[in-house]
C-alpha atoms as a PDB file:
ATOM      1  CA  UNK A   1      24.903   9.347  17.466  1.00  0.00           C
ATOM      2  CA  UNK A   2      23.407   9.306  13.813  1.00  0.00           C
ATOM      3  CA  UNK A   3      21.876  12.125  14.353  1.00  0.00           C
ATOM      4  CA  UNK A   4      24.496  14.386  14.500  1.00  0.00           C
ATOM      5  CA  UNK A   5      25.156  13.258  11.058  1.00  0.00           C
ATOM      6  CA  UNK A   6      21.751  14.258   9.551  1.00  0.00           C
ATOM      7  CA  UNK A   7      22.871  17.825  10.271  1.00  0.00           C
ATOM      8  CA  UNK A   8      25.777  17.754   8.696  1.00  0.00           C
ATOM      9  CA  UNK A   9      24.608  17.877   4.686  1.00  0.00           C
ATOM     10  CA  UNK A  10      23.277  21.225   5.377  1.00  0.00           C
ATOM     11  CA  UNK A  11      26.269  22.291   7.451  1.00  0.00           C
ATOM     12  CA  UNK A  12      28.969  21.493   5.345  1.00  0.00           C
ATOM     13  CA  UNK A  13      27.928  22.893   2.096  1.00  0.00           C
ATOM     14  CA  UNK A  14      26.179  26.071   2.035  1.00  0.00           C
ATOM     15  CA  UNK A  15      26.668  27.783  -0.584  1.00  0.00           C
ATOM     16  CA  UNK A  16      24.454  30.754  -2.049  1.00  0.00           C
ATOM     17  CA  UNK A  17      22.265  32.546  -5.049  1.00  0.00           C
ATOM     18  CA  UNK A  18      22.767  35.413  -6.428  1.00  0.00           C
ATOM     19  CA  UNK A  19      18.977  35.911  -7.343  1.00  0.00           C
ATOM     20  CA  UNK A  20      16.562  38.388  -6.653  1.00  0.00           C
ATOM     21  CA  UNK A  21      14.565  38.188  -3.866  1.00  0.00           C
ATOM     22  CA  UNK A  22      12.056  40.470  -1.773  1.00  0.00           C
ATOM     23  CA  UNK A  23      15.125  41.326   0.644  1.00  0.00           C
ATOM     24  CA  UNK A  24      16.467  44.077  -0.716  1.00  0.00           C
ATOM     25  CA  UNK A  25      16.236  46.803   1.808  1.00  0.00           C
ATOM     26  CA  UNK A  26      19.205  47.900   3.898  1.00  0.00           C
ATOM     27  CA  UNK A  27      19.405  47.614   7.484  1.00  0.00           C
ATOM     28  CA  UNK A  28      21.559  49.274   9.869  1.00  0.00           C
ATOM     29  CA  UNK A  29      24.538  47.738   8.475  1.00  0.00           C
ATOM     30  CA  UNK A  30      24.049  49.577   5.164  1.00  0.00           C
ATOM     31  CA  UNK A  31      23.991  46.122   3.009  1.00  0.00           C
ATOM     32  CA  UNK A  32      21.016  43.981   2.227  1.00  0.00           C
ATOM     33  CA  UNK A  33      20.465  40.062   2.955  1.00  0.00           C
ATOM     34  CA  UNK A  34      21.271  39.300  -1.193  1.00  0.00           C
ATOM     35  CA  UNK A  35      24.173  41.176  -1.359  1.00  0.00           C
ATOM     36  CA  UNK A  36      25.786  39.331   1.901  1.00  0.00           C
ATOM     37  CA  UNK A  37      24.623  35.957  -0.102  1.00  0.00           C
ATOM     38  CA  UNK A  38      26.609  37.600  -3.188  1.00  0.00           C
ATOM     39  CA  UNK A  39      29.633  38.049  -1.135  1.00  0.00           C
ATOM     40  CA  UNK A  40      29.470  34.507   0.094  1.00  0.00           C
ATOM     41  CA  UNK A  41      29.449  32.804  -2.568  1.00  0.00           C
ATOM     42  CA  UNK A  42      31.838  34.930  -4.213  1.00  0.00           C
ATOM     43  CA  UNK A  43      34.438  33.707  -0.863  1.00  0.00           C
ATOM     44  CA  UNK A  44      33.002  30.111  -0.951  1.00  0.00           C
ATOM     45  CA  UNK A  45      34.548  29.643  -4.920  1.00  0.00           C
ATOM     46  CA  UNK A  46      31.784  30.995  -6.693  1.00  0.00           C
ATOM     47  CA  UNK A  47      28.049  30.061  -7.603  1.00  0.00           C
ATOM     48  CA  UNK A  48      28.942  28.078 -10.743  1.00  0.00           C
ATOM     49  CA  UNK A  49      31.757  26.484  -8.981  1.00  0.00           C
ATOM     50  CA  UNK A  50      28.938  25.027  -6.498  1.00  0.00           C
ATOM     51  CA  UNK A  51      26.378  24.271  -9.196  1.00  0.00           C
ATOM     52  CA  UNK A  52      28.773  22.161 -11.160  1.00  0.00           C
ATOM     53  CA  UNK A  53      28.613  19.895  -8.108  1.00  0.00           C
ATOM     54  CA  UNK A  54      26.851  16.687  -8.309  1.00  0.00           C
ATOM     55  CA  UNK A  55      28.138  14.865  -5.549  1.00  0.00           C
ATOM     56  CA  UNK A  56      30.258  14.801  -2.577  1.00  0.00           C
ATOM     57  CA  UNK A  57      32.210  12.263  -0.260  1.00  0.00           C
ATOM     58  CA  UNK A  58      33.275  13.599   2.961  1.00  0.00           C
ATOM     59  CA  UNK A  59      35.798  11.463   4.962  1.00  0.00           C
ATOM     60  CA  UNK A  60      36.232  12.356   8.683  1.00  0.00           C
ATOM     61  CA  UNK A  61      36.091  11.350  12.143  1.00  0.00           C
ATOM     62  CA  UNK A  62      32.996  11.993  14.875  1.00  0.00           C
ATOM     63  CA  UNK A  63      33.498  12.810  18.762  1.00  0.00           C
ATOM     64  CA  UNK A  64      31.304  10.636  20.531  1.00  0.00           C
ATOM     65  CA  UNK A  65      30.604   9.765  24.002  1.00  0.00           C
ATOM     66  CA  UNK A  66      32.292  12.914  26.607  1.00  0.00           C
ATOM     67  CA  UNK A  67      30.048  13.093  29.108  1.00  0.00           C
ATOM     68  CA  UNK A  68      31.334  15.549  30.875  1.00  0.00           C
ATOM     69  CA  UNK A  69      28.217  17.220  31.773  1.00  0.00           C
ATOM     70  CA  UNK A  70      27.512  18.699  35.058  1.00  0.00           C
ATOM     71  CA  UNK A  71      25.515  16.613  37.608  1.00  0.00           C
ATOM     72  CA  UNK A  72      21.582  17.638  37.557  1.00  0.00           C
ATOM     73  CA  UNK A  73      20.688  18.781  41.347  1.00  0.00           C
ATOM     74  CA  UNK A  74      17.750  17.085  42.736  1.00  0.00           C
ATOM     75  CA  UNK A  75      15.520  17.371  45.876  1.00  0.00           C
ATOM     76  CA  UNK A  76      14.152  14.644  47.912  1.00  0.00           C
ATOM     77  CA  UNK A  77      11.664  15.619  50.980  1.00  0.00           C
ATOM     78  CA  UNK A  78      13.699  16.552  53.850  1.00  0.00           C
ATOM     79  CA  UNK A  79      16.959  16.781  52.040  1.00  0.00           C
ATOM     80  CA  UNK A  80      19.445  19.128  50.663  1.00  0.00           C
ATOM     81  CA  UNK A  81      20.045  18.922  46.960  1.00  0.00           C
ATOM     82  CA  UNK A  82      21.625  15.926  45.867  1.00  0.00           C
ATOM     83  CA  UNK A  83      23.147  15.309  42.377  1.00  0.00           C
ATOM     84  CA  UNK A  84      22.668  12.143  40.144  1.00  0.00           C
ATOM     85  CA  UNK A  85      24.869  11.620  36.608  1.00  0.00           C
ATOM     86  CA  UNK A  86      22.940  13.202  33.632  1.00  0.00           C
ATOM     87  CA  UNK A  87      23.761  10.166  31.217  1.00  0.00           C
ATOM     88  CA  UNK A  88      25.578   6.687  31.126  1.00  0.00           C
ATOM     89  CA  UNK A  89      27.919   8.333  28.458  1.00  0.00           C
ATOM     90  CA  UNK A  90      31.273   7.253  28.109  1.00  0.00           C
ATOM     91  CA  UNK A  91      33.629  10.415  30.129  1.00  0.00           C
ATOM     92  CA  UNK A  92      36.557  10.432  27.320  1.00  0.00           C
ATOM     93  CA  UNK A  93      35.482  11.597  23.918  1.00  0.00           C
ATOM     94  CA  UNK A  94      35.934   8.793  21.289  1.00  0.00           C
ATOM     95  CA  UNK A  95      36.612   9.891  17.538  1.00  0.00           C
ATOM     96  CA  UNK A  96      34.823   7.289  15.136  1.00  0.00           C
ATOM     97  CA  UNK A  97      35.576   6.940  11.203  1.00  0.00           C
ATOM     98  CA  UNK A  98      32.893   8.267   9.198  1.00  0.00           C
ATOM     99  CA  UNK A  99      32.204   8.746   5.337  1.00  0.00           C
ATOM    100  CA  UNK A 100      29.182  10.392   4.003  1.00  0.00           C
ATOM    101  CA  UNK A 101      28.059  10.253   0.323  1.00  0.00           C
ATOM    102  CA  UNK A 102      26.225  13.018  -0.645  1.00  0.00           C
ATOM    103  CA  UNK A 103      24.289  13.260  -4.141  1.00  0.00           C
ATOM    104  CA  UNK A 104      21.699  15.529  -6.240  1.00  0.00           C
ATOM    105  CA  UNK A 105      18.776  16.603  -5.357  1.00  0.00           C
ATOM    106  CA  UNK A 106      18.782  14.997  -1.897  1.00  0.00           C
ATOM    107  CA  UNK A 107      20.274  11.606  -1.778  1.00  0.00           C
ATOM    108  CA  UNK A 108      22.658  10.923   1.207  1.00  0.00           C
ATOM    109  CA  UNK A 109      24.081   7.834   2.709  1.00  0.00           C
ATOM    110  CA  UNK A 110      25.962   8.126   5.741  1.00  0.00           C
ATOM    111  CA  UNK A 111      28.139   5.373   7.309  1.00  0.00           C
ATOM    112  CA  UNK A 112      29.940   5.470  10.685  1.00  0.00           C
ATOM    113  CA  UNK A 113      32.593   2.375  12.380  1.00  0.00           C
ATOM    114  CA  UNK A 114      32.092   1.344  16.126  1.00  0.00           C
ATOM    115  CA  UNK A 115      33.277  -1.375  17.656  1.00  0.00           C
ATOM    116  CA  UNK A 116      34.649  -2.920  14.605  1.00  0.00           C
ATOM    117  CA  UNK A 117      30.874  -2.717  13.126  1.00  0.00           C
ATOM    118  CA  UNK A 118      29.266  -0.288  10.208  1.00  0.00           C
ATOM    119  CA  UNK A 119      25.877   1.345  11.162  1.00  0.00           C
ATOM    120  CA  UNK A 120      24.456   2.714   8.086  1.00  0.00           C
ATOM    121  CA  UNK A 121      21.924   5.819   7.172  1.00  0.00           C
ATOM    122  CA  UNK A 122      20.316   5.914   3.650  1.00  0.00           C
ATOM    123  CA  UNK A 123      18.272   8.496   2.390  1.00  0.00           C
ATOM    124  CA  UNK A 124      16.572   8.515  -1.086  1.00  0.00           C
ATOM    125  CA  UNK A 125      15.211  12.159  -1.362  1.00  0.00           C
ATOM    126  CA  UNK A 126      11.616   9.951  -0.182  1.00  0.00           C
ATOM    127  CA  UNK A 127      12.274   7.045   2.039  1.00  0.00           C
ATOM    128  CA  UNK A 128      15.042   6.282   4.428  1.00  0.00           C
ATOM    129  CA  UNK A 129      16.652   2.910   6.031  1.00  0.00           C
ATOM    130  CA  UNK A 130      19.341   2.493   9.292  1.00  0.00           C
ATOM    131  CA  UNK A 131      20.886  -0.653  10.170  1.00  0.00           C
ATOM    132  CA  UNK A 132      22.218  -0.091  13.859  1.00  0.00           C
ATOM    133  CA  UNK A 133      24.591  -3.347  15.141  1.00  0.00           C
ATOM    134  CA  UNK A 134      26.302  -1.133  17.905  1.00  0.00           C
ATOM    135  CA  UNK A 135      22.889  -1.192  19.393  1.00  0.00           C
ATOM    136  CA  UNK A 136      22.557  -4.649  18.655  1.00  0.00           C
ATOM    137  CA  UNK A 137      19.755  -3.779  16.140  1.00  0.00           C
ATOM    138  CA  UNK A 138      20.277  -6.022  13.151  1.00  0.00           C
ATOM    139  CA  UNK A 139      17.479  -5.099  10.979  1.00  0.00           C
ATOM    140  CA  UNK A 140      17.360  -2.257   8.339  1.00  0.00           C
ATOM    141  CA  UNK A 141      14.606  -0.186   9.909  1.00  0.00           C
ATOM    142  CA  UNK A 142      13.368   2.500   8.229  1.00  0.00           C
ATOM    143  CA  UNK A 143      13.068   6.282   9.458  1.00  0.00           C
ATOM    144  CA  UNK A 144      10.479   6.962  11.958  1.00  0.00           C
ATOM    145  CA  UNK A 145       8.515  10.611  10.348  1.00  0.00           C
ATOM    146  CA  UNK A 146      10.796  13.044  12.348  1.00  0.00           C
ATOM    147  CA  UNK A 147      13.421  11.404  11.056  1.00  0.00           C
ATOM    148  CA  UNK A 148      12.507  12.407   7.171  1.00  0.00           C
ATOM    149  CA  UNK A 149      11.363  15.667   8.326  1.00  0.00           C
ATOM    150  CA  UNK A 150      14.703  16.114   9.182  1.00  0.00           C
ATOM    151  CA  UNK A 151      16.453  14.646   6.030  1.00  0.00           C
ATOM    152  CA  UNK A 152      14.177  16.537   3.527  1.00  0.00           C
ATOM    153  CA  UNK A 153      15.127  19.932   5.389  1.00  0.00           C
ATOM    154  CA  UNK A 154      18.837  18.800   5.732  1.00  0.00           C
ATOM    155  CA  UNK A 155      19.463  16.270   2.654  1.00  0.00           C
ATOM    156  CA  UNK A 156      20.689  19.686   0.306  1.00  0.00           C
ATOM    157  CA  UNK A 157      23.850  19.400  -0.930  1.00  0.00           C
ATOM    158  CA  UNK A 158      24.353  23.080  -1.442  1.00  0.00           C
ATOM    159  CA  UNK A 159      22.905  23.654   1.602  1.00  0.00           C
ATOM    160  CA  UNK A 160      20.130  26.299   1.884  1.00  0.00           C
ATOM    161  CA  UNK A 161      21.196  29.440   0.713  1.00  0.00           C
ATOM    162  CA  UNK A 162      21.679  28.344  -3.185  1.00  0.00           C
ATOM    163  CA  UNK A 163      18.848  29.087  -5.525  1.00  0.00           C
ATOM    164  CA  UNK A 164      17.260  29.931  -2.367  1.00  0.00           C
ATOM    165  CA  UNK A 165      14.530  32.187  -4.529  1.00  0.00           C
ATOM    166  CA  UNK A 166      13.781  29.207  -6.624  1.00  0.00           C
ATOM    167  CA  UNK A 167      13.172  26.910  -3.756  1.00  0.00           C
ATOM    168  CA  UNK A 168      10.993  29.223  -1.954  1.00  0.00           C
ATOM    169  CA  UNK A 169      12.832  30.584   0.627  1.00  0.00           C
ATOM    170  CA  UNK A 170      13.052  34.273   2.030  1.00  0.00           C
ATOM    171  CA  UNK A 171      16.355  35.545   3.339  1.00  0.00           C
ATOM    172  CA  UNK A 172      16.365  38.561   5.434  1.00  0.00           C
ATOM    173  CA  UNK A 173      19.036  40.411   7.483  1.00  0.00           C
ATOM    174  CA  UNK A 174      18.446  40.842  11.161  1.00  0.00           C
ATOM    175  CA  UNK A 175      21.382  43.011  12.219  1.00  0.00           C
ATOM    176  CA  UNK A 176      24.956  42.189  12.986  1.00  0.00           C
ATOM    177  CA  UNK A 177      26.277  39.593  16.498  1.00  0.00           C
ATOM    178  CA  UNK A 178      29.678  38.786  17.522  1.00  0.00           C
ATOM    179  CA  UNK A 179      30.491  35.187  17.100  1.00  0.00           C
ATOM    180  CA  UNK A 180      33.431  34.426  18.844  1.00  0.00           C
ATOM    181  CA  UNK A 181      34.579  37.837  18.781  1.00  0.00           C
ATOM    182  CA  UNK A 182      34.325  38.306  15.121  1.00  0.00           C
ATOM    183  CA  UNK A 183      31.289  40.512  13.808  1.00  0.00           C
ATOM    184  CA  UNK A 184      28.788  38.711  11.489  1.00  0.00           C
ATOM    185  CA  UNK A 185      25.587  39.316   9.959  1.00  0.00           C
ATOM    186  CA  UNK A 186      23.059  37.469  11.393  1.00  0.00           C
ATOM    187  CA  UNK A 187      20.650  36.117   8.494  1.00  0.00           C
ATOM    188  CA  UNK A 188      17.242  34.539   8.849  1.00  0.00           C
ATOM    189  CA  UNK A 189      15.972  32.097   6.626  1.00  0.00           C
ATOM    190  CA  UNK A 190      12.699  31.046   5.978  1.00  0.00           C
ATOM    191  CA  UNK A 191      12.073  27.779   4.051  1.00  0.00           C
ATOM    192  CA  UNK A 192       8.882  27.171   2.149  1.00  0.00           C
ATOM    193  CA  UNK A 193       7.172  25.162   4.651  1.00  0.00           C
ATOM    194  CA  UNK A 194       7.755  28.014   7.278  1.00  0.00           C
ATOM    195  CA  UNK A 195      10.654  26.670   9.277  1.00  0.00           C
ATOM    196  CA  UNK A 196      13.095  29.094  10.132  1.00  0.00           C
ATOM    197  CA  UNK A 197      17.153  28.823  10.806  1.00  0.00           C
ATOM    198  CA  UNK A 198      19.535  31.517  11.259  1.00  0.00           C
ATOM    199  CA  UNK A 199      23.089  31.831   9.839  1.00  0.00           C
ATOM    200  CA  UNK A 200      25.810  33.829  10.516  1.00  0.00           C
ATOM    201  CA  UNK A 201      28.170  35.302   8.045  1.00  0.00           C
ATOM    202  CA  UNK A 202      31.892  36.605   8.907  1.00  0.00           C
ATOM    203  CA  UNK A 203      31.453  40.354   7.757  1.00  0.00           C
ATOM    204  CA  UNK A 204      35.298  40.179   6.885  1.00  0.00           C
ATOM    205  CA  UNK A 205      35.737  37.059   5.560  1.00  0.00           C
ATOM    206  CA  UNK A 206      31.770  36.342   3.831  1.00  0.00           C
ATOM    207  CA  UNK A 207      32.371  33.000   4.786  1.00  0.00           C
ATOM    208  CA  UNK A 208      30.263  31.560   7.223  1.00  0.00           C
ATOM    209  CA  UNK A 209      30.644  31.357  10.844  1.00  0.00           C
ATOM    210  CA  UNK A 210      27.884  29.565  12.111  1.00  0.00           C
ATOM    211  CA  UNK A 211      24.553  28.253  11.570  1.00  0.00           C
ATOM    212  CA  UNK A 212      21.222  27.203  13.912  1.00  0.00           C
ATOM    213  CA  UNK A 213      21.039  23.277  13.981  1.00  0.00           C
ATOM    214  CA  UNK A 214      17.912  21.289  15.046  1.00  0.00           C
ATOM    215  CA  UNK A 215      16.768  20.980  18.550  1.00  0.00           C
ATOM    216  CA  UNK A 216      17.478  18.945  20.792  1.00  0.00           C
ATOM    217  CA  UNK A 217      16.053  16.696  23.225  1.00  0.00           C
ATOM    218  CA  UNK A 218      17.453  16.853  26.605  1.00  0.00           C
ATOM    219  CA  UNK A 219      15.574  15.311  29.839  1.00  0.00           C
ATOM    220  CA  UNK A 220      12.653  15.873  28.092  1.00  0.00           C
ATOM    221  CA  UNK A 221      13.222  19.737  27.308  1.00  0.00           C
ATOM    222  CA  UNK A 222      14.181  20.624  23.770  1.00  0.00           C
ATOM    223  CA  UNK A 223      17.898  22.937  23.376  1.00  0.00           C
ATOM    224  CA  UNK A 224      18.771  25.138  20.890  1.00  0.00           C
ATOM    225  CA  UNK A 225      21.296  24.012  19.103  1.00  0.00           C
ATOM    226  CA  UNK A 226      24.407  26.276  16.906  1.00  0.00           C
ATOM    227  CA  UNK A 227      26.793  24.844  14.589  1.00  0.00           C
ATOM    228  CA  UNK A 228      30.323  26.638  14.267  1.00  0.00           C
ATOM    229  CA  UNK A 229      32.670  26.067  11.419  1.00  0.00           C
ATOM    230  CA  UNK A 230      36.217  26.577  11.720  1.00  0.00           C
ATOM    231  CA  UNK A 231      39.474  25.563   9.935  1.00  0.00           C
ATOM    232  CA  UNK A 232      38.167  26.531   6.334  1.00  0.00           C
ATOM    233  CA  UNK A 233      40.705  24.897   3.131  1.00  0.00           C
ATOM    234  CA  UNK A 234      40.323  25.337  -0.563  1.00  0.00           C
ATOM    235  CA  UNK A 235      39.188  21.811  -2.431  1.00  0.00           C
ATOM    236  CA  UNK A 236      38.845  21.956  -6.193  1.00  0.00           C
ATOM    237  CA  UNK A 237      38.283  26.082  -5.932  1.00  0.00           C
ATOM    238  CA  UNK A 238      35.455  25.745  -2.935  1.00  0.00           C
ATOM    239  CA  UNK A 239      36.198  26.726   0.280  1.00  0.00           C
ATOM    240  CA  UNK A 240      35.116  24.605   2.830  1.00  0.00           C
ATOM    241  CA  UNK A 241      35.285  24.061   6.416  1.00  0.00           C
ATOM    242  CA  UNK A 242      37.095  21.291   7.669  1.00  0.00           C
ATOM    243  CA  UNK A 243      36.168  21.335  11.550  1.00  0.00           C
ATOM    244  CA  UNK A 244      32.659  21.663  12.889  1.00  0.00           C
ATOM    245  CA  UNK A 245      31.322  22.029  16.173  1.00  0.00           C
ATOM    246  CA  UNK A 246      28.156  21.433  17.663  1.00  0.00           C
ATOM    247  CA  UNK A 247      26.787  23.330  20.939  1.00  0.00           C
ATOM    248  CA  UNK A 248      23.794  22.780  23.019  1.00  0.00           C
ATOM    249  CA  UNK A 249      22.566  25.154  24.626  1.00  0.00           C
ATOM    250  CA  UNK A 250      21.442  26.044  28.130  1.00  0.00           C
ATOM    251  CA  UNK A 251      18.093  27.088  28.803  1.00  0.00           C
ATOM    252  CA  UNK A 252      16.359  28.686  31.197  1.00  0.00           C
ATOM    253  CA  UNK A 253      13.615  26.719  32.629  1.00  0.00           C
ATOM    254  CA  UNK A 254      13.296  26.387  36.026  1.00  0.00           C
ATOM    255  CA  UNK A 255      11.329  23.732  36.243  1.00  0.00           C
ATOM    256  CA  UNK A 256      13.390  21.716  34.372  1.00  0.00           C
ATOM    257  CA  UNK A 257      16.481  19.443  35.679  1.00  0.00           C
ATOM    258  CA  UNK A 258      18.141  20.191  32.622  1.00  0.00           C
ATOM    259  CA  UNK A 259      18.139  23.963  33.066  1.00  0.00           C
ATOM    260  CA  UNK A 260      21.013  25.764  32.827  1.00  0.00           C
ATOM    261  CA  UNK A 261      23.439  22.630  32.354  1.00  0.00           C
ATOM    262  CA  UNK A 262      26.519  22.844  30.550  1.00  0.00           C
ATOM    263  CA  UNK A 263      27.163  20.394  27.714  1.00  0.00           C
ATOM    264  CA  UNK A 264      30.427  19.290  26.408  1.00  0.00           C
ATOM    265  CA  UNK A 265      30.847  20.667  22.826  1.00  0.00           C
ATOM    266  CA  UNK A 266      30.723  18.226  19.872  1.00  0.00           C
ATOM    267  CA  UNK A 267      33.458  18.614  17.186  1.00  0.00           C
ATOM    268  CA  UNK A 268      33.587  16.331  13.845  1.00  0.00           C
ATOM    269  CA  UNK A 269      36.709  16.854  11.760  1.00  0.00           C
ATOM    270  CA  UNK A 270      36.997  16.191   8.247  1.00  0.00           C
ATOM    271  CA  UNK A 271      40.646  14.542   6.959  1.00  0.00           C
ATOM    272  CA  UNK A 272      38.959  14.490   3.010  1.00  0.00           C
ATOM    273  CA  UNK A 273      36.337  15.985   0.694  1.00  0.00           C
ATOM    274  CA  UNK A 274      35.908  14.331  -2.453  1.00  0.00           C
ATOM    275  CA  UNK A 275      33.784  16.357  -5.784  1.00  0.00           C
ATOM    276  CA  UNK A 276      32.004  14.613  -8.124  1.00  0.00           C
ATOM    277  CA  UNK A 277      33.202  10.898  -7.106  1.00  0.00           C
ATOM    278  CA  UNK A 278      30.964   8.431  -9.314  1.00  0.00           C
ATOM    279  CA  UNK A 279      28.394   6.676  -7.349  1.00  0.00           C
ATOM    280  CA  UNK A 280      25.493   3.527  -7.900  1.00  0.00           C
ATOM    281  CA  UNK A 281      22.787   4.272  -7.441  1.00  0.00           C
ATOM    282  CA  UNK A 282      22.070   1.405  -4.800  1.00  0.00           C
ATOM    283  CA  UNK A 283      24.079   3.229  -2.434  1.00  0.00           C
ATOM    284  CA  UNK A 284      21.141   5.180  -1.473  1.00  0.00           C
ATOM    285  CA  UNK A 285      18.501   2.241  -1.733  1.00  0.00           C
ATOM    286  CA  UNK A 286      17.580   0.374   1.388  1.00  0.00           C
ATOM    287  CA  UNK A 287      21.040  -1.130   2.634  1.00  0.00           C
ATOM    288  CA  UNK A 288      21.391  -4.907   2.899  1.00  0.00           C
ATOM    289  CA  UNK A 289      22.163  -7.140   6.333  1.00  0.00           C
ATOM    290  CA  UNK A 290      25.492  -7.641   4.880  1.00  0.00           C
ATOM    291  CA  UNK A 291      26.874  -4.341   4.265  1.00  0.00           C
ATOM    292  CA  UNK A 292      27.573  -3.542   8.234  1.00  0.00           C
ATOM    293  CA  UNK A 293      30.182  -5.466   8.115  1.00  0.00           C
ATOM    294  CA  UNK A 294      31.963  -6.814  11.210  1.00  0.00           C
ATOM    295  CA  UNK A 295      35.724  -5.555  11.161  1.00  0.00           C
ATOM    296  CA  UNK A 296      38.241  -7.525  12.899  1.00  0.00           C
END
């Protein structure tokens, strides 16, 4: 459930450079990879605009639970293909309170109500601490190593695409895709350790449509995973997208049961986005017992 979360600072806020880089040449399209970023930030409020940002509090509510997934068809030895439920997940969708605070250069702290309980995520830009009670997990434990792998790629709050130059990252276009019947140019990004992500820019609007999440794990078998943002609305001059929806993606393995199964999409909705709210600086420290709070 946190998880979903930890994609989120580098899905809400991407905003872009408008520095050189070595991705200049012109493809098909007849414009290059910087002057797409150009145009985005240009529709996103502007690269100043975004630098001038120091922090962020987004507001908003999570789906969890849906299981509507289709049953996974087995075989047993002189047997036609049964089917057994793919996960213990609650069938309705549930929409649970979030806020995330969001602060320079990668500080987050993410906190989410269930059951009249707060789990909390912290992340210091180093180290990072959850507290769990809706799993009846009552001690701050800290992140296990994918789990900061994932927050230093994710914990950005300008997302990927600003400064990208100066943070060592090579943008390049790789032609244009329709994304829900819109064409966009499909970018590729490659960060400084080598990962890659792709992102997909509205060629009418610049802003963006969607972007490649994380993996993930499914029966054992990894998904590909794609963010889409919808329902974009000005806040303090930015443009930013107030409904975002996660997809994961079939595969095709067929030696997996997973293969080919449909999951329910994922949506989180913002209601509020806060700029430059002040902060203490303990909110991103290693949270206390106390703080998840029991909520009658």
């Amino acid at each position: 459930m946190l998880r979903k979360l930890m994609v989120v600072g580098t899905m809400f806020v991407v905003a872009v450079s408008i520095a050189a880089a070595t991705d200049t040449a012109k493809s098909g399209a007849g414009i290059s990879a910087t002057e797409i970023v150009n145009r985005n930030v240009a529709a996103r409020g502007g690269l100043q605009a975004w630098r001038s940002v120091k922090t962020m509090t987004w507001f908003g509510k999570l789906g969890a639970g849906g299981n509507q997934r289709a049953p996974i068809p087995v075989s047993a030895p002189g047997k036609k293909g049964m089917k057994i439920p793919t996960d213990p997940r609650p069938a309705e969708e549930v929409q649970l309170p979030f806020t995330m605070k969001m602060e320079r250069p990668h500080k987050v702290r993410f906190e989410l109500q269930f059951k009249g309980q707060t789990a909390i995520q912290t992340y210091d830009g180093v180290n990072g601490w959850k507290l769990r009670p809706y799993l009846n997990r009552l001690e701050v434990e800290p992140f296990t190593s994918d789990e900061l792998r994932t927050s230093a790629l994710q914990s950005e709050l300008d997302g990927p695409l600003v400064d990208y130059a100066a943070k060592g990252t090579k943008v390049e276009l790789e032609g244009m895709e329709q994304v829900e019947d819109r064409d966009t140019y499909k970018l590729k990004l490659t960060m400084k350790d080598g990962h890659t992500i792709h992102d997909w820019i509205d060629a009418h609007t610049f802003l963006e449509a969607k972007i490649e999440g994380l993996p993930r794990k499914l029966d054992g078998i990894e998904h590909p995973v794609e963010v889409y943002y919808r329902d974009y609305r000005p806040v303090n001059g930015l443009q930013v997208p107030f409904i975002l929806e996660t997809k994961v993606l079939p595969i095709s393995n067929p030696g997996s049961r997973a293969a080919g199964t449909a999951v329910p999409a994922e949506k989180i909705a913002i209601e509020k986005v806060e700029i430059n709210p002040a902060y203490d600086a303990s909110l991103f420290t290693k949270p206390q017992i106390q703080t998840a709070s029991i909520r009658h």
